[in-house]
Protein backbone atom coordinates (compact mmCIF):
# COMPACT_ATOMS: atom_id res chain seq x y z
CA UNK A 1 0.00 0.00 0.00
CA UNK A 2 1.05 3.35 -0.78
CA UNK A 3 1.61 5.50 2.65
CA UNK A 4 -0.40 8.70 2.79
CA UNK A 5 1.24 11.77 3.46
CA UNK A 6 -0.17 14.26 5.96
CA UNK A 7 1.78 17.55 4.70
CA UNK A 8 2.46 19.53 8.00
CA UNK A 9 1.36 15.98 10.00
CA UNK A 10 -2.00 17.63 9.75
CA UNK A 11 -4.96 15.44 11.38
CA UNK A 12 -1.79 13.20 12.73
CA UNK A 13 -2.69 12.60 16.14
CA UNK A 14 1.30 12.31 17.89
CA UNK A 15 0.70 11.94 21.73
CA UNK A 16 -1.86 12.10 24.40
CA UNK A 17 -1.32 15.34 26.60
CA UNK A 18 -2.86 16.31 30.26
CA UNK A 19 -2.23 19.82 29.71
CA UNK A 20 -4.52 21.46 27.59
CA UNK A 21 -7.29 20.74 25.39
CA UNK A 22 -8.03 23.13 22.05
CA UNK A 23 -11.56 22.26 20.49
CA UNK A 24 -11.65 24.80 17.30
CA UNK A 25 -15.09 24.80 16.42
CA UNK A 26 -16.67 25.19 20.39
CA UNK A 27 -13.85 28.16 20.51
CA UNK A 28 -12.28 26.36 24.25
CA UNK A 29 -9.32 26.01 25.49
CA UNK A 30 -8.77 23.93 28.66
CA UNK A 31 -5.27 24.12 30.64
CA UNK A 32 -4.70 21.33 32.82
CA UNK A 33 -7.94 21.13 33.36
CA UNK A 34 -9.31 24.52 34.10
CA UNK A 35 -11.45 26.67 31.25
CA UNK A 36 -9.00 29.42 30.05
CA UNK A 37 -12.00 32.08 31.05
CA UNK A 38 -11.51 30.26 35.07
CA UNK A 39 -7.83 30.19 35.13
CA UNK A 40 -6.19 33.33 33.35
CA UNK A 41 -7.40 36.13 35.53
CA UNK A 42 -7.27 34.40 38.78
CA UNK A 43 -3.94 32.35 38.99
CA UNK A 44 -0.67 34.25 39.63
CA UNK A 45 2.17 33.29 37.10
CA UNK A 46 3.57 30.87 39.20
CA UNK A 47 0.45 29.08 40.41
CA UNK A 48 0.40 28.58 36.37
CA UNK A 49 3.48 27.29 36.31
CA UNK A 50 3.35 24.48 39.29
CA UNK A 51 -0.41 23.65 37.79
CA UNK A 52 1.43 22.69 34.58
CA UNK A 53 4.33 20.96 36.04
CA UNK A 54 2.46 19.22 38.85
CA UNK A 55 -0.74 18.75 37.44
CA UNK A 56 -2.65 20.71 40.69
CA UNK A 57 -2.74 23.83 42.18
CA UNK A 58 -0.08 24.40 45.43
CA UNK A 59 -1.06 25.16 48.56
CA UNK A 60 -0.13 27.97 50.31
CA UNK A 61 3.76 26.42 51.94
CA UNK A 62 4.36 24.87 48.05
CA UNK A 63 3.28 28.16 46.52
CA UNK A 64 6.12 30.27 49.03
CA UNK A 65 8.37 27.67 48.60
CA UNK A 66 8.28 27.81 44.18
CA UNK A 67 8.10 31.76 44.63
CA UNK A 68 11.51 31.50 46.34
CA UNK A 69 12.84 29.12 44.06
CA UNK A 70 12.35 31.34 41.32
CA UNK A 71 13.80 34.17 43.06
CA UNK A 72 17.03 32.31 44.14
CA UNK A 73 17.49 31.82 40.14
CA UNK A 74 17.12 34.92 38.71
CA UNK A 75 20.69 36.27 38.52
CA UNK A 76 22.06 35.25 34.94
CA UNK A 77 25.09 33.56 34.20
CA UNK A 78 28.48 36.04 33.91
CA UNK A 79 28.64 34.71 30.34
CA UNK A 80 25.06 35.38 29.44
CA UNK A 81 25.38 38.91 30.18
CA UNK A 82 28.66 39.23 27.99
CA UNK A 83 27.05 37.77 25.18
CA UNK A 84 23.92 39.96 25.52
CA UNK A 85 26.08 42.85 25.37
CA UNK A 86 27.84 41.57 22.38
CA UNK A 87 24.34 41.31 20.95
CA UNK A 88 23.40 44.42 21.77
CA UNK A 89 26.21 46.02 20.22
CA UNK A 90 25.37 44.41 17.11
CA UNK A 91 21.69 45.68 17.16
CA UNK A 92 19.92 42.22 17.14
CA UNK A 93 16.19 41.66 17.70
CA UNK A 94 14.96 40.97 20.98
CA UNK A 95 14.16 37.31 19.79
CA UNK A 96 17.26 37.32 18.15
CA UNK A 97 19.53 37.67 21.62
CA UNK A 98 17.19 35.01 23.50
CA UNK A 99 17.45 32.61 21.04
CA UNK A 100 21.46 33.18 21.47
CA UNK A 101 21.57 33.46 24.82
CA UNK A 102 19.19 30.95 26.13
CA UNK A 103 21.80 28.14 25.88
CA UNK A 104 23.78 29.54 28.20
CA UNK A 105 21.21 29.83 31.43
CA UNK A 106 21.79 26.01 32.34
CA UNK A 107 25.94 27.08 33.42
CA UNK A 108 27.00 27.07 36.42
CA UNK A 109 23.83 25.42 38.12
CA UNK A 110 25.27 23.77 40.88
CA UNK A 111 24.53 19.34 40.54
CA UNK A 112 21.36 18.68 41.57
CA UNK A 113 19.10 15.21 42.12
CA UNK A 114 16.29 17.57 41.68
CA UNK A 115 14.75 17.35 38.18
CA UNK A 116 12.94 20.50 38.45
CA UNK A 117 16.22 23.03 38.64
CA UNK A 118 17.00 23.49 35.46
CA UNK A 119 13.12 23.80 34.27
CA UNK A 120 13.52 26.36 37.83
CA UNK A 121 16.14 27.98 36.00
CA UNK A 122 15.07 28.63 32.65
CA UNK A 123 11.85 29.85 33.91
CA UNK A 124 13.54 32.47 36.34
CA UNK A 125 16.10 33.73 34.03
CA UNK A 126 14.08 34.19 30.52
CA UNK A 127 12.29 37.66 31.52
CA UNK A 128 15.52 38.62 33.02
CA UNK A 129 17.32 37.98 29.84
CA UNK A 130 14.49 39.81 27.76
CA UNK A 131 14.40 43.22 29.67
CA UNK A 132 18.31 43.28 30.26
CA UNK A 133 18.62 42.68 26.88
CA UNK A 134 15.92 45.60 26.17
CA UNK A 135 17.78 47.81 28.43
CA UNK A 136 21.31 47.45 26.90
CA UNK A 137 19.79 48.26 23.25
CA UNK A 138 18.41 51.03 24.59
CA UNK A 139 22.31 51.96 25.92
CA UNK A 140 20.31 51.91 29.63
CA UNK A 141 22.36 48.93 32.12
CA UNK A 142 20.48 45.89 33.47
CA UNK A 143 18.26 46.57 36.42
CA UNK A 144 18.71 43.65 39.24
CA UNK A 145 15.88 41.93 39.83
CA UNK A 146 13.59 42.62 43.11
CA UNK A 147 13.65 39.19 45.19
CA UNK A 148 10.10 40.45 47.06
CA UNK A 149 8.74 40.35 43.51
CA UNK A 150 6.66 38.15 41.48
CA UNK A 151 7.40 37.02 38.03
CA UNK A 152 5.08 39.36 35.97
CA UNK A 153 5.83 42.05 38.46
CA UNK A 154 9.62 41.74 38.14
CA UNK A 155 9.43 41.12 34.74
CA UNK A 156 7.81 44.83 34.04
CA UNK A 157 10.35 46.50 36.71
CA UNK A 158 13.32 45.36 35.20
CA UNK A 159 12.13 46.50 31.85
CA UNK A 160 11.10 50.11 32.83
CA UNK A 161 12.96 50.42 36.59
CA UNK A 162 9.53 51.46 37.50
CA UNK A 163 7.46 49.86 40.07
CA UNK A 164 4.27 48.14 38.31
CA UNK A 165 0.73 48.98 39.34
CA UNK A 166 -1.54 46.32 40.64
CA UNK A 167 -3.44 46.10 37.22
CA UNK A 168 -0.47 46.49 35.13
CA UNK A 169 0.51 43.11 37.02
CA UNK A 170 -3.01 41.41 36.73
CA UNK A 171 -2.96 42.52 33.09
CA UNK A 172 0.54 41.11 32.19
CA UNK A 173 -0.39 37.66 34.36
CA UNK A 174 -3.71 36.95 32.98
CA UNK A 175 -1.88 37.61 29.49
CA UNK A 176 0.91 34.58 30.30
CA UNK A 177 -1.26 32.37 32.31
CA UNK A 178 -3.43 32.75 28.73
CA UNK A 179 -0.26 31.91 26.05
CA UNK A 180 0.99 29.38 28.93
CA UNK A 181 -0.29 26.42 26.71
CA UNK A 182 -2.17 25.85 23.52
CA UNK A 183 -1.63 21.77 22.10
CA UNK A 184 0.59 20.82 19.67
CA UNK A 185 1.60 24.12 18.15
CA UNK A 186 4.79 24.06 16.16
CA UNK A 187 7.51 25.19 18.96
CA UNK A 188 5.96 22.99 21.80
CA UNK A 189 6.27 20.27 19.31
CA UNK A 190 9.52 21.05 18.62
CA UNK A 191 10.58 21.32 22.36
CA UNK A 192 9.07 17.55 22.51
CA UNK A 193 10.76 16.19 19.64
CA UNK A 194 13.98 17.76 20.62
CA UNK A 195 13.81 16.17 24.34
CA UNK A 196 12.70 12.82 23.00
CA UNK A 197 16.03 12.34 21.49
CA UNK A 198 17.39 12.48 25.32
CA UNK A 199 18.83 15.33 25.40
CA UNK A 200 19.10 17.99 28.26
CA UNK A 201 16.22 20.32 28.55
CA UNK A 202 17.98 24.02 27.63
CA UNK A 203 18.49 21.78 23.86
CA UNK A 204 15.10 21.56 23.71
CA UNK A 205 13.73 25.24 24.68
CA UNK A 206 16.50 26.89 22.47
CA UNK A 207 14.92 24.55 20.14
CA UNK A 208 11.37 26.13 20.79
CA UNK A 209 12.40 29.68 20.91
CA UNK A 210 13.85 28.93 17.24
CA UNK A 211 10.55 28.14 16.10
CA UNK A 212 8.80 30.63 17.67
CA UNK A 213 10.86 33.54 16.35
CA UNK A 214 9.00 32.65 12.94
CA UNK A 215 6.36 34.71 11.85
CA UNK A 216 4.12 32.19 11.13
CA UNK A 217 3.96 31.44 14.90
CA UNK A 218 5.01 34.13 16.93
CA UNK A 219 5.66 36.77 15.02
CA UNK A 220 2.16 38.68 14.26
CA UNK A 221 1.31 40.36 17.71
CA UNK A 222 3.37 43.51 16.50
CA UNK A 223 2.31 44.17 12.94
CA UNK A 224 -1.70 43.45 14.64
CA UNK A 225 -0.95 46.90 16.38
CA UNK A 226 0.94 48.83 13.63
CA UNK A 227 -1.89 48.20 11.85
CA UNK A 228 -4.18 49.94 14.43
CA UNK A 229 -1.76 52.52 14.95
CA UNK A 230 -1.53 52.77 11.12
CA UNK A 231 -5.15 53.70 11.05
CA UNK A 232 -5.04 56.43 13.51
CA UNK A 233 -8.67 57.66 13.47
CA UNK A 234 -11.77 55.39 14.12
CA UNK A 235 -13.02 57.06 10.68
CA UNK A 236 -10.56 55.79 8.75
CA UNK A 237 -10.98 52.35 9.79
CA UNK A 238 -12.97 51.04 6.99
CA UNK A 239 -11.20 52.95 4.92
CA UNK A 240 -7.33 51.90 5.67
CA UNK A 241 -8.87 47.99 5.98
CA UNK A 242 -10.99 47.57 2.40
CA UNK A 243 -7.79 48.79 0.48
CA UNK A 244 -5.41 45.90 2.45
CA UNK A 245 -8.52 43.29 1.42
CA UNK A 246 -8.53 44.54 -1.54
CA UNK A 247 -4.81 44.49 -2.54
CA UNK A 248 -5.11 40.76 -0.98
CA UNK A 249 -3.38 41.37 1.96
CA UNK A 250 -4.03 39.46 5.04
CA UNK A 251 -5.35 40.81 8.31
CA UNK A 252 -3.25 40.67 11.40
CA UNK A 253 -5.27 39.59 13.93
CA UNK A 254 -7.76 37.69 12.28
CA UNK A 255 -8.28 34.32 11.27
CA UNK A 256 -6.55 30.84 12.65
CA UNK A 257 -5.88 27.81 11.48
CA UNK A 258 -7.57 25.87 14.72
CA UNK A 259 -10.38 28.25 15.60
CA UNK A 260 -13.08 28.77 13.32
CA UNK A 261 -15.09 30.56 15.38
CA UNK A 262 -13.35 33.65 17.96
CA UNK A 263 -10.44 32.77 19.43
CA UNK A 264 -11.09 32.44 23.31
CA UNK A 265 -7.77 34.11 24.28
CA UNK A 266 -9.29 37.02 22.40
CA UNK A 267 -12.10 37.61 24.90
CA UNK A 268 -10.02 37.20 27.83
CA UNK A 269 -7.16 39.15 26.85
CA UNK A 270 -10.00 42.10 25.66
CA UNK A 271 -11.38 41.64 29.40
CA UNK A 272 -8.26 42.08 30.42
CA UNK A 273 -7.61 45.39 28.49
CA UNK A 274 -11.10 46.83 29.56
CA UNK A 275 -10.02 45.76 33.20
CA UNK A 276 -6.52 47.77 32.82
CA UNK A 277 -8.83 51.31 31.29
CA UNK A 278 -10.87 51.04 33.69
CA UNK A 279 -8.02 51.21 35.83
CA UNK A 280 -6.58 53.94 34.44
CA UNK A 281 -5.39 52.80 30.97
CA UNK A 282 -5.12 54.42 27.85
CA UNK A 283 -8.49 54.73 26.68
CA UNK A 284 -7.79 56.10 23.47
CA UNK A 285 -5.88 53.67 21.76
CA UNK A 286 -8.52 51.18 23.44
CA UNK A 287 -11.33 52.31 21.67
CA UNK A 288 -9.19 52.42 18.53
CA UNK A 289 -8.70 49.14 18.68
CA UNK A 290 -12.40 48.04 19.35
CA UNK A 291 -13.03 50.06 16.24
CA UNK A 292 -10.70 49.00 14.17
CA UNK A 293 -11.56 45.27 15.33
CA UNK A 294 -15.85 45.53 14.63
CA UNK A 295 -14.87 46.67 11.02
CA UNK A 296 -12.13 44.11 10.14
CA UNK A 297 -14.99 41.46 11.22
CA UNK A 298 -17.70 43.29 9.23
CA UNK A 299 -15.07 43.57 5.93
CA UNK A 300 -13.97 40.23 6.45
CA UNK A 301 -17.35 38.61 6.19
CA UNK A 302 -18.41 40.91 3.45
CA UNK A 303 -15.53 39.76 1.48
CA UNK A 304 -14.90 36.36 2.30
CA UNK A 305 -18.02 35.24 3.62
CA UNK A 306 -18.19 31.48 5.49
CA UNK A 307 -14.36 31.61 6.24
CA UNK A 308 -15.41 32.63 9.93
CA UNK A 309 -12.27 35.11 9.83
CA UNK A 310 -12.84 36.01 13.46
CA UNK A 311 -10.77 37.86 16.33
CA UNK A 312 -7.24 35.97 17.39
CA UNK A 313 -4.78 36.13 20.39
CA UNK A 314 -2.61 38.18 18.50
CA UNK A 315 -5.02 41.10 18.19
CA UNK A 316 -5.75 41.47 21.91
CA UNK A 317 -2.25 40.40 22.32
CA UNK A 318 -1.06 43.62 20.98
CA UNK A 319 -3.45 45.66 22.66
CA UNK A 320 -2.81 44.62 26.16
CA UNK A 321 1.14 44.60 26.25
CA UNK A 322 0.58 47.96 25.04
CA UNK A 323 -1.13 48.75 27.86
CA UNK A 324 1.22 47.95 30.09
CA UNK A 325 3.51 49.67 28.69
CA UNK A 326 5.83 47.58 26.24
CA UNK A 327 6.96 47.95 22.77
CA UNK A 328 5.79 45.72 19.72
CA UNK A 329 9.38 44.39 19.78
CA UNK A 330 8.93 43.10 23.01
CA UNK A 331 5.32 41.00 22.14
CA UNK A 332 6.77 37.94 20.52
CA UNK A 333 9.79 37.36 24.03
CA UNK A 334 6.97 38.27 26.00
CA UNK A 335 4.97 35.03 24.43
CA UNK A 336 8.06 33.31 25.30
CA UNK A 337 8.22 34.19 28.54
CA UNK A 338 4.73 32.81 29.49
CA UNK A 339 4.75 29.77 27.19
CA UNK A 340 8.07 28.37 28.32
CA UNK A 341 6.22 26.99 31.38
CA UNK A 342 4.36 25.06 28.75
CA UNK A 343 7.00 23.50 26.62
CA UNK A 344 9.07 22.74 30.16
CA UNK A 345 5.46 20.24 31.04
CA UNK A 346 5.63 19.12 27.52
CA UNK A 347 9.13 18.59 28.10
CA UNK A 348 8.48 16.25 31.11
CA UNK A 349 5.63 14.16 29.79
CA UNK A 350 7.62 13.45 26.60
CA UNK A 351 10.26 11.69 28.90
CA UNK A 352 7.97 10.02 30.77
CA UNK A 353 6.84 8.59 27.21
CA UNK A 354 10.46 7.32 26.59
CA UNK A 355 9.75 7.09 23.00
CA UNK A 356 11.62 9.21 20.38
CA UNK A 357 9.46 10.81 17.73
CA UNK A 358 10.29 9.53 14.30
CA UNK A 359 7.93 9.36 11.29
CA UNK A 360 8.40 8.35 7.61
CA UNK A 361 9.22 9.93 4.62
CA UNK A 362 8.30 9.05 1.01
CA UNK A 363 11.19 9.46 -1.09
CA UNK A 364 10.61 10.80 -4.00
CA UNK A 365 14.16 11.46 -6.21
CA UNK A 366 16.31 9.50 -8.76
CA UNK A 367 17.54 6.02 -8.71
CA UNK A 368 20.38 4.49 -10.01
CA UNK A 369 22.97 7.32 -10.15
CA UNK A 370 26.68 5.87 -10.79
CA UNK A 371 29.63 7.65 -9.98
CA UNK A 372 31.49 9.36 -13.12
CA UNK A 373 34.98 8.68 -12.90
């Protein structure tokens, strides 16, 4: 019989997984068991994280104890600071220096029996390496990290040297508890096929972070803004967004190859945003963006009607890490920085599979070649 081939393994079913569940048409996403609408804007960063690696929430002793952990692991590696400001020097992209640099965060950890301190590790020292990076191409020095902080709250101090509000926090946490997981997207499932060859778990996340730099994956939360910013004025929306339809140009922000009806990370991350103006926020840019949105969806049906081209994470993506105050560069490390608790659990239950992941290939090229003397 002839094989079949699945280009992109698509409808190839590769492993079992306990950590989330994405059901396109129904628009839900479960992580490790919880609804995404239940879990994003209630769990801290870190209750994410030991939910994904331990498959329940920690109590309060467990949750002090991983909060220190954390802490104790956020100064980086003498090397990994010389090599981010040899990066910096040469004017790299933000993913550009943590794809670089992220190999280095497993030196120097002492030996350890405990499996979890290099997953510990990597999880600590990512946002530091984003926003020292940040800094240094901005020719501002590294800010040391605040042990009494949390992850999201650290995260946005070291960026800015600013102390966070209380909804710029809740904002930026209910945005990485909500990119934490998502199935079998294309750098989680290159994290697992890395690991299942054995090898150390840094391989496999600098393996992840590669894919994720791509635009096809993580690369569209930036131009989803530009585009908003791009249009300005809320009367120029329809406007700005039948000529880019019209000159066949895709959306940003719209449309997903899983979800055919809204993306539920959109409505979360948009609660989010309306939480953050309420508190404060930018309303202007807000409303902009709710403008621009209602008359991409309106266009968008008008011109390709029964594609269900509706709202994605990368839209409200954009909005919110604007909102608390980052850069576009900044979106697509940002993602990294809350899905690398994801590809660590991935990470773990493709050892515990002990099974390397290997399909076929069809070959399809010439026979018989001899070598011309």
């Amino acid at each position: 019989m002839t094989p079949t081939i699945h280009p992109g393994l698509e409808d190839i079913v590769a492993a079992s997984t306990r950590l989330s569940s994405v059901d396109g048409l129904a628009g839900e996403l479960i992580i490790a068991g919880f609804a995404l609408e239940e879990l994003a804007g209630n769990a801290t960063a870190e209750e994410t994280l030991f939910l994904l690696w331990h498959d329940r929430l920690p109590d309060a002793a467990e949750l002090a104890d991983f909060c220190g952990r954390l802490a104790a692991q956020r100064t980086l590696p003498s090397v990994t600071l010389d090599l981010l400001r040899a990066t910096a020097a040469a004017k790299a992209p933000v993913m550009d220096a943590l794809r670089t640099t992220a190999g280095t965060l497993s030196l120097w950890l002492p030996p350890s029996d405990d499996p979890w301190a290099e997953a510990i590790a990597l999880t600590a020292r990512f946002p530091v390496i984003v926003a020292a990076y940040w800094r240094l191409l901005h020719g501002e020095e590294p800010i040391a990290p605040d042990p009494v902080m949390g992850h999201a709250a650290n995260y946005l101090y070291m960026l800015s040297g600013n102390q966070p509000t209380k909804a710029q926090v809740r904002g930026l946490e209910t945005y990485l508890n909500t990119v934490s997981d998502h199935g079998f997207n294309i750098s989680t499932f290159a994290a697992r096929v890395i690991i299942a060859s054995g090898t150390d778990l840094t391989s496999a996340i600098v393996g992840a972070v590669g894919a994720l730099k791509g635009p096809l994956h993580g690369g569209a939360p930036g131009p989803a803004l530009e585009t908003v910013f791009e249009i300005g004025r809320v009367e120029r929306a329809e406007e700005v967004l039948r000529a880019k339809i019209e000159r066949g140009e895709r959306l940003m922000g719209f449309g997903h190859r899983v979800y055919k009806v809204r993306d539920p990370r959109a409505d979360v991350l948009s609660a989010a945003a309306e939480r953050l103006i309420e508190a404060g926020g930018d309303r202007t840019v807000y409303d902009l963006a709710r403008s621009v949105e209602e008359t991409a969806l309106r266009l968008l049906e008008e011109y390709k009607p029964g594609r269900n081209l509706k709202t994605n994470v990368e839209f409200y993506t954009a909005l919110l890490l604007h909102l608390v105050g980052m850069e576009t560069e900044l979106f697509t490390p940002t993602f990294a920085i809350g899905r690398i608790g994801g590809w660590i659990a991935h990470c773990f239950e493709q050892r515990e599979a002990k099974r390397i992941i290997r399909p076929q290939s069809i070959y399809h090229g010439p026979r018989g070649r001899q070598w011309q003397r």
